[in-house]
PDB file of N, CA and C in Angstrom:
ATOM      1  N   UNK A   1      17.094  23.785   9.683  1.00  0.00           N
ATOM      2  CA  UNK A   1      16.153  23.223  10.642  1.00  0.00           C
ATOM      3  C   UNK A   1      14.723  23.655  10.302  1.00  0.00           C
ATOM      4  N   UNK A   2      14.400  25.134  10.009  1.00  0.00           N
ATOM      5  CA  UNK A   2      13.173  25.371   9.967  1.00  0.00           C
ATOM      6  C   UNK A   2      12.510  24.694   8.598  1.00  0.00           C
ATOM      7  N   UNK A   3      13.099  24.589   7.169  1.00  0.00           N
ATOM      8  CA  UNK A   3      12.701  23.741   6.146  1.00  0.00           C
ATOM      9  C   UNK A   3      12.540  22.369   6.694  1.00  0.00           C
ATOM     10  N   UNK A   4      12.990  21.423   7.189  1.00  0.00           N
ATOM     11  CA  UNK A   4      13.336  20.655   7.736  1.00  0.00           C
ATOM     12  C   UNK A   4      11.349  20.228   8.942  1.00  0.00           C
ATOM     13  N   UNK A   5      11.724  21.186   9.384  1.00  0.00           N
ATOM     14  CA  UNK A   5       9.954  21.736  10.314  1.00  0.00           C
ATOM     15  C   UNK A   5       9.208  21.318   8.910  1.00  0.00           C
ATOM     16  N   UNK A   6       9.039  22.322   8.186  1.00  0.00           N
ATOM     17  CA  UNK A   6       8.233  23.055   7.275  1.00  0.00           C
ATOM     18  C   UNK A   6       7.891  21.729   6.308  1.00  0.00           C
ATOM     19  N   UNK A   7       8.466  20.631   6.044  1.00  0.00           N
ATOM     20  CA  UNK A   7       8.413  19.871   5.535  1.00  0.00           C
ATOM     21  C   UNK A   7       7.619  18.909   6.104  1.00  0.00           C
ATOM     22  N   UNK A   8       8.217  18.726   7.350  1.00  0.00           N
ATOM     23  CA  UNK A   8       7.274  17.376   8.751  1.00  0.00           C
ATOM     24  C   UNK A   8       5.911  18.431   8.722  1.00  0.00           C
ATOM     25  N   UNK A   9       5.557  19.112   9.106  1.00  0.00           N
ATOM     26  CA  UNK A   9       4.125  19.897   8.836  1.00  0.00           C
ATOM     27  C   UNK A   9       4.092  19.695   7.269  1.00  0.00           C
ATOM     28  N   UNK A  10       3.790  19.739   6.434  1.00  0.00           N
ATOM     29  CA  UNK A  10       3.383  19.419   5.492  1.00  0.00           C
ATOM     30  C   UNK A  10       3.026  17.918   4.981  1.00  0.00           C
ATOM     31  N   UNK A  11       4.057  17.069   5.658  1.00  0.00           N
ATOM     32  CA  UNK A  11       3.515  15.696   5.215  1.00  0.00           C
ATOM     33  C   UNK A  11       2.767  15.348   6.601  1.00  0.00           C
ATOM     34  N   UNK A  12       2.947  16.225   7.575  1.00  0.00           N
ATOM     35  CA  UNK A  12       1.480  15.941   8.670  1.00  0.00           C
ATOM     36  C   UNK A  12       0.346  16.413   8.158  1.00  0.00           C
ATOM     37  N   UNK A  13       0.215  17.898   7.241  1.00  0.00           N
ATOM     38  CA  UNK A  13      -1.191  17.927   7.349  1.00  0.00           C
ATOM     39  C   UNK A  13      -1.443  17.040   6.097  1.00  0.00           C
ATOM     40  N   UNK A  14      -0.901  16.887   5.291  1.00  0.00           N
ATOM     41  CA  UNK A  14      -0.959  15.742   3.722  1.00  0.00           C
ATOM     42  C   UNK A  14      -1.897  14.419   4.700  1.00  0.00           C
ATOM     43  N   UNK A  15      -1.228  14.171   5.393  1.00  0.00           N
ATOM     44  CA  UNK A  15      -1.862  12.877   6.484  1.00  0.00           C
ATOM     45  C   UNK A  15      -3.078  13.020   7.382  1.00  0.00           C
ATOM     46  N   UNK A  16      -3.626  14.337   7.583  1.00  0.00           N
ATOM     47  CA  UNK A  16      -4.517  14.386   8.067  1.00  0.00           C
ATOM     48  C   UNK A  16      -5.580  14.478   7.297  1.00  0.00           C
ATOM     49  N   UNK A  17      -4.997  15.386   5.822  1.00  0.00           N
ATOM     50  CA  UNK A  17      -6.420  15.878   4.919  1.00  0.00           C
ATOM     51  C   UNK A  17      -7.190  13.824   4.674  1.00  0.00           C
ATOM     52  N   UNK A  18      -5.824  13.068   4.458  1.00  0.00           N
ATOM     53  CA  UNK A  18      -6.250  12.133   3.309  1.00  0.00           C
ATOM     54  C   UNK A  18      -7.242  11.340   4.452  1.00  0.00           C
ATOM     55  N   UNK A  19      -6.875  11.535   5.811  1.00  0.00           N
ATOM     56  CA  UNK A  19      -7.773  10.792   6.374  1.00  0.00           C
ATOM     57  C   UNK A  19      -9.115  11.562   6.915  1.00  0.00           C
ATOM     58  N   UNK A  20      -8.820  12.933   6.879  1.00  0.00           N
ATOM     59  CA  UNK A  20     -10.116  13.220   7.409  1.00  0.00           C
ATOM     60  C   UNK A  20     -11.199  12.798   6.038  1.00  0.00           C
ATOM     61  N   UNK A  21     -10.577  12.722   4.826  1.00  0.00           N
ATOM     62  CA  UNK A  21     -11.289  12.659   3.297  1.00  0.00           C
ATOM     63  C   UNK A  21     -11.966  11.057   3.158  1.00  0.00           C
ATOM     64  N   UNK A  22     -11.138  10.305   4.159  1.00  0.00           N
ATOM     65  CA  UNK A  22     -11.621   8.954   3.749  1.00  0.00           C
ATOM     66  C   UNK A  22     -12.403   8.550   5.115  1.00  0.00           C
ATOM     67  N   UNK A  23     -12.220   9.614   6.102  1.00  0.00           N
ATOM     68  CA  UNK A  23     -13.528   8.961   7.303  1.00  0.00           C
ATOM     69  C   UNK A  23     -15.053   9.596   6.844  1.00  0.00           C
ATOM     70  N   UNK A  24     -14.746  10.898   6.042  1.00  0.00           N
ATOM     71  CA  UNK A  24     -16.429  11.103   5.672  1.00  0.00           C
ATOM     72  C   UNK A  24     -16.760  10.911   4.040  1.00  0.00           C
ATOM     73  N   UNK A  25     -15.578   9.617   3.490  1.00  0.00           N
ATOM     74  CA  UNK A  25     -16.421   8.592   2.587  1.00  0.00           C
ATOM     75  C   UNK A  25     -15.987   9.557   0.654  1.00  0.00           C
ATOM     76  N   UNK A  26     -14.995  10.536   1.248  1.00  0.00           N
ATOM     77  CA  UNK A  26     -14.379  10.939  -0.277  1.00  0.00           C
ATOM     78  C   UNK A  26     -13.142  10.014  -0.902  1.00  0.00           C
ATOM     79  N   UNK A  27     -13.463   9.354  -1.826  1.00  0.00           N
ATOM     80  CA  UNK A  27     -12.179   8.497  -2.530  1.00  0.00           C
ATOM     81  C   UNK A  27     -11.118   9.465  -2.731  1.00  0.00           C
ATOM     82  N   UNK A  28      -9.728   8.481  -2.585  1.00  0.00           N
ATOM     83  CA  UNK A  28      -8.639   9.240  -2.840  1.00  0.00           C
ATOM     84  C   UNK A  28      -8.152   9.075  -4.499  1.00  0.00           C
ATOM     85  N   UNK A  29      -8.282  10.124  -5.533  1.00  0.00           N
ATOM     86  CA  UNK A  29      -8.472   9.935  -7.141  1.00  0.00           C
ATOM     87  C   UNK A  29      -6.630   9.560  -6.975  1.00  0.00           C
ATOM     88  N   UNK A  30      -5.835  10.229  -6.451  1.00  0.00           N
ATOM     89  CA  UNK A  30      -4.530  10.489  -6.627  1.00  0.00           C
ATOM     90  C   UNK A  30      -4.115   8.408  -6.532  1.00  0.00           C
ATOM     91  N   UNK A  31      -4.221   8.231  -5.480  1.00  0.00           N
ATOM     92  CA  UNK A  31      -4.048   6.569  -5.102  1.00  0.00           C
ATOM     93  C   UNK A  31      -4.785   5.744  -5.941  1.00  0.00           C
ATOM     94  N   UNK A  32      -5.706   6.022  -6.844  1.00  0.00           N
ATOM     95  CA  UNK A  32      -6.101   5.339  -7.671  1.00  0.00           C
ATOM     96  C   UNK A  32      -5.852   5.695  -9.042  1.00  0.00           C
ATOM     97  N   UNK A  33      -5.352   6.422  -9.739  1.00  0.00           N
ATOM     98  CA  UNK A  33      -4.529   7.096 -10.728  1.00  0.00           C
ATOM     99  C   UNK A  33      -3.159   6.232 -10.659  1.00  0.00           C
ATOM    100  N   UNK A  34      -2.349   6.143  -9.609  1.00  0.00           N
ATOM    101  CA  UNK A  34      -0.895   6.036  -9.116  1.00  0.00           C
ATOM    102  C   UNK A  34      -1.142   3.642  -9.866  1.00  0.00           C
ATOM    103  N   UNK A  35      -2.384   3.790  -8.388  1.00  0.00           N
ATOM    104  CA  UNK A  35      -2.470   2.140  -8.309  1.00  0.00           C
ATOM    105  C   UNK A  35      -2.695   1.680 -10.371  1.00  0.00           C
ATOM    106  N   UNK A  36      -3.636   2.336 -10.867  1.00  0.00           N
ATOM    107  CA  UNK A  36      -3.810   1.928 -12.639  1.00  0.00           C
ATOM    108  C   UNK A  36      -2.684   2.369 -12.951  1.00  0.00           C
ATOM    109  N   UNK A  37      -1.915   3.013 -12.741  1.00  0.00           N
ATOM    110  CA  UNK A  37      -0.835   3.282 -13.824  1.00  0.00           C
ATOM    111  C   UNK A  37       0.441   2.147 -13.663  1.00  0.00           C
ATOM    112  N   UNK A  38       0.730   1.927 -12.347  1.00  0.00           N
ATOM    113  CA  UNK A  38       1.559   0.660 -11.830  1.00  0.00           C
ATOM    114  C   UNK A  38       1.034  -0.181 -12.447  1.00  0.00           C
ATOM    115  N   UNK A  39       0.066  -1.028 -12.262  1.00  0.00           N
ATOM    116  CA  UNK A  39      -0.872  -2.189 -12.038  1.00  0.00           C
ATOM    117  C   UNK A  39      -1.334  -2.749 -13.460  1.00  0.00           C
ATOM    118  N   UNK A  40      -2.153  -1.755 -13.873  1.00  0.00           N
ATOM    119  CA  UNK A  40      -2.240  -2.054 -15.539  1.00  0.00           C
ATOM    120  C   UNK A  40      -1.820  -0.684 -16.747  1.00  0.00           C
ATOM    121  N   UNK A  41      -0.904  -1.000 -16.910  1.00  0.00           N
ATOM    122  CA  UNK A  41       0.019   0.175 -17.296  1.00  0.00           C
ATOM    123  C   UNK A  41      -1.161   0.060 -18.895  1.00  0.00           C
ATOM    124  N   UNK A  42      -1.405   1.166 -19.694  1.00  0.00           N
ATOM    125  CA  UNK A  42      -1.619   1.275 -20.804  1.00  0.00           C
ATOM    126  C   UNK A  42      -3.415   1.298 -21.276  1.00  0.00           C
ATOM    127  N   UNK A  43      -3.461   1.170 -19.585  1.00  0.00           N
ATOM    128  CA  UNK A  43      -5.240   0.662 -20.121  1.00  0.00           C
ATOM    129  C   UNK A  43      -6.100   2.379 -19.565  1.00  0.00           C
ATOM    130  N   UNK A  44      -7.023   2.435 -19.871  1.00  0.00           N
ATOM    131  CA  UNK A  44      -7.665   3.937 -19.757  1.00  0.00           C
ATOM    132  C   UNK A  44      -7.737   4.026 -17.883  1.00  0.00           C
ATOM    133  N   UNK A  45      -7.651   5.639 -17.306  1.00  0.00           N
ATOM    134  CA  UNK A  45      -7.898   5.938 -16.271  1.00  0.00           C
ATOM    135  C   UNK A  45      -8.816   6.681 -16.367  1.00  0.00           C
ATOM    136  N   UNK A  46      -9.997   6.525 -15.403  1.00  0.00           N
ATOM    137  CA  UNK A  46     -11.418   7.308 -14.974  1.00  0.00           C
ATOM    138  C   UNK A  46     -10.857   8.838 -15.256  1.00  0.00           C
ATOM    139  N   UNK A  47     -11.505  10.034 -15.603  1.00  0.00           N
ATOM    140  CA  UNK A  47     -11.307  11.265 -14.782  1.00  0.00           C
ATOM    141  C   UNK A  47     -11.920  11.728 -13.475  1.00  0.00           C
ATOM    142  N   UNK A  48     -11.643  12.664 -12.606  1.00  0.00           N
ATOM    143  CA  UNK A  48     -12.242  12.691 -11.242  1.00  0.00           C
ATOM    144  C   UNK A  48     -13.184  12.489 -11.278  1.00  0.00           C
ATOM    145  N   UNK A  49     -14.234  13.239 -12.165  1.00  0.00           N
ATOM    146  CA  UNK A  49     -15.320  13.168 -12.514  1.00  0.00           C
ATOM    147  C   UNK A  49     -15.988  11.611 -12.572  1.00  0.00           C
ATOM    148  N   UNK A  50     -15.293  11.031 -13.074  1.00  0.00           N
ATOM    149  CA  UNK A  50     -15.843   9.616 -13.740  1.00  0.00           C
ATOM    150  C   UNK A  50     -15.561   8.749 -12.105  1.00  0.00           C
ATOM    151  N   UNK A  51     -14.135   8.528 -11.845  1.00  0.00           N
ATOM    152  CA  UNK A  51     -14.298   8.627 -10.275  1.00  0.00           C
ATOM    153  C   UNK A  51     -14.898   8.333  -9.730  1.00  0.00           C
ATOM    154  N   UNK A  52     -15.295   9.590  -9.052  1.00  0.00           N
ATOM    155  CA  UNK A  52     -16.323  10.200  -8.127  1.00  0.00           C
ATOM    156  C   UNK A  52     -17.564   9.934  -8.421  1.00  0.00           C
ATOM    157  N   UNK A  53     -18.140   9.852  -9.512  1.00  0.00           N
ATOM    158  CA  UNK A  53     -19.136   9.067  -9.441  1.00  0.00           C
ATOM    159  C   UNK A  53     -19.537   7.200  -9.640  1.00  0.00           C
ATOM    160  N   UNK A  54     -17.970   7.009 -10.036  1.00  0.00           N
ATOM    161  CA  UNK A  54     -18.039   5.024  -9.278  1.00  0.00           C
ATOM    162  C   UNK A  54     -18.459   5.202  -8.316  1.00  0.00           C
ATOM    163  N   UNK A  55     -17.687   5.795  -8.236  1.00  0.00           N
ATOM    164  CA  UNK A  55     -17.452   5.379  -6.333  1.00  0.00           C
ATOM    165  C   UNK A  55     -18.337   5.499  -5.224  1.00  0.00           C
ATOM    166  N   UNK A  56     -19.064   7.241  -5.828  1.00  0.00           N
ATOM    167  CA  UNK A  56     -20.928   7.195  -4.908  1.00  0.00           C
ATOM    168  C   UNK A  56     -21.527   6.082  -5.332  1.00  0.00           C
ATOM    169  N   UNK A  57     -21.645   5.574  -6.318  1.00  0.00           N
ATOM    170  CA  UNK A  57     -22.756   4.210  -7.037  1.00  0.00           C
ATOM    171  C   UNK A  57     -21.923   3.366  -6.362  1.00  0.00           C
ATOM    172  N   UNK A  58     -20.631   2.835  -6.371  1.00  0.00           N
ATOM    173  CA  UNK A  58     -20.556   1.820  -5.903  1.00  0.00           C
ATOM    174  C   UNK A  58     -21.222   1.691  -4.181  1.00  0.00           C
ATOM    175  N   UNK A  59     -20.674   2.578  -3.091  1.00  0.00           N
ATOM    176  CA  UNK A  59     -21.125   3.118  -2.241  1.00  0.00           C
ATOM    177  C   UNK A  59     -22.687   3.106  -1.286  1.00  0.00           C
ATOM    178  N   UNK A  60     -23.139   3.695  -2.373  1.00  0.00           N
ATOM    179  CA  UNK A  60     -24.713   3.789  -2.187  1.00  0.00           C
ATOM    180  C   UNK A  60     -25.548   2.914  -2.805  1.00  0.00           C
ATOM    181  N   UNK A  61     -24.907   1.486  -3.466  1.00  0.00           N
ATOM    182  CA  UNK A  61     -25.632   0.732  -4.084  1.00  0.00           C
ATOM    183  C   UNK A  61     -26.688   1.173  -5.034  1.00  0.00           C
ATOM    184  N   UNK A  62     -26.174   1.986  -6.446  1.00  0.00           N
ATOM    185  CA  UNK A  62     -26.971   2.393  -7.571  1.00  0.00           C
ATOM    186  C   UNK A  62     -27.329   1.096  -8.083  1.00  0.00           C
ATOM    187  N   UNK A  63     -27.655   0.909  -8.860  1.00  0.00           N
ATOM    188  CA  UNK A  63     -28.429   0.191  -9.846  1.00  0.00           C
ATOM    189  C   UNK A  63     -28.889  -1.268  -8.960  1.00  0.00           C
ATOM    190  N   UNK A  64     -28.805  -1.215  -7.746  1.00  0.00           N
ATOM    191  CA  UNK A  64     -28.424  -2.534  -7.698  1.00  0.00           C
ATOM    192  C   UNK A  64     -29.426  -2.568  -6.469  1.00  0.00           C
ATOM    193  N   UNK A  65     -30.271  -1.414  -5.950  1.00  0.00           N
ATOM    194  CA  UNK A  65     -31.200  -1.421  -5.048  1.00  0.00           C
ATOM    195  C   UNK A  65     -30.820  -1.073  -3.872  1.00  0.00           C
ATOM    196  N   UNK A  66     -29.598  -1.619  -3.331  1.00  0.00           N
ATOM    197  CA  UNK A  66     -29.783  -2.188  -1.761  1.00  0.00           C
ATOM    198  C   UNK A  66     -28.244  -0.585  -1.574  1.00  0.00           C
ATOM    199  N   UNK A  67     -28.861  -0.231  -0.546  1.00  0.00           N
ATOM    200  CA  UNK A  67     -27.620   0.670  -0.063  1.00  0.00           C
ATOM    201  C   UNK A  67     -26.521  -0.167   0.732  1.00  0.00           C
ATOM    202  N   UNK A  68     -25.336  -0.047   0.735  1.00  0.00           N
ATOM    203  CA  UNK A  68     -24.640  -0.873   1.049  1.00  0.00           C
ATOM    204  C   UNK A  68     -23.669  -0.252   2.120  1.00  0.00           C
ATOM    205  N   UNK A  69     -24.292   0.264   3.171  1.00  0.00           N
ATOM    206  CA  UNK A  69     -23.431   0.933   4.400  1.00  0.00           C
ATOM    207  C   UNK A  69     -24.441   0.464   5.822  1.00  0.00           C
ATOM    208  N   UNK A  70     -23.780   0.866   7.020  1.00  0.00           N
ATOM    209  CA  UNK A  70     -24.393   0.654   7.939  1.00  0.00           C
ATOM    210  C   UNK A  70     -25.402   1.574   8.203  1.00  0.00           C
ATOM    211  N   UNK A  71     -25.266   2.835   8.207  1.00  0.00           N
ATOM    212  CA  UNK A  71     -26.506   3.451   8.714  1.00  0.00           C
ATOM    213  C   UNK A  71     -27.157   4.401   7.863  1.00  0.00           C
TER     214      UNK A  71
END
């Protein structure tokens, strides 16, 4: 029973980190690693690094002038 616990707490807090990570705007690298490797099997994956910085540019509208969020 107590593994059993120990397990439901763990995929609760797994569920809380990923959302507290995606309400203040951090991409999830793991779900996008998982989605290229399914999806287009053989073709190159970003490193976090590489990532993490799409994803602010895409985000914050780099090159492209216009910030692209509400506030």
């Amino acid at each position: 029973m107590q593994k059993a616990e120990t397990s439901l707490l763990r995929v609760a807090r797994s569920a809380f980190a990923k959302t507290a990570r995606l309400m203040i705007g951090v991409p999830d690298y793991e779900a996008y690693v998982a989605h290229r490797r399914q999806a287009h099997p053989g073709e190159p994956v970003m490193t976090y690094e590489e990532f993490f910085r799409e994803r602010q540019a895409s985000r914050y509208g780099e090159n492209g002038g216009k910030i692209s969020r509400c506030c």
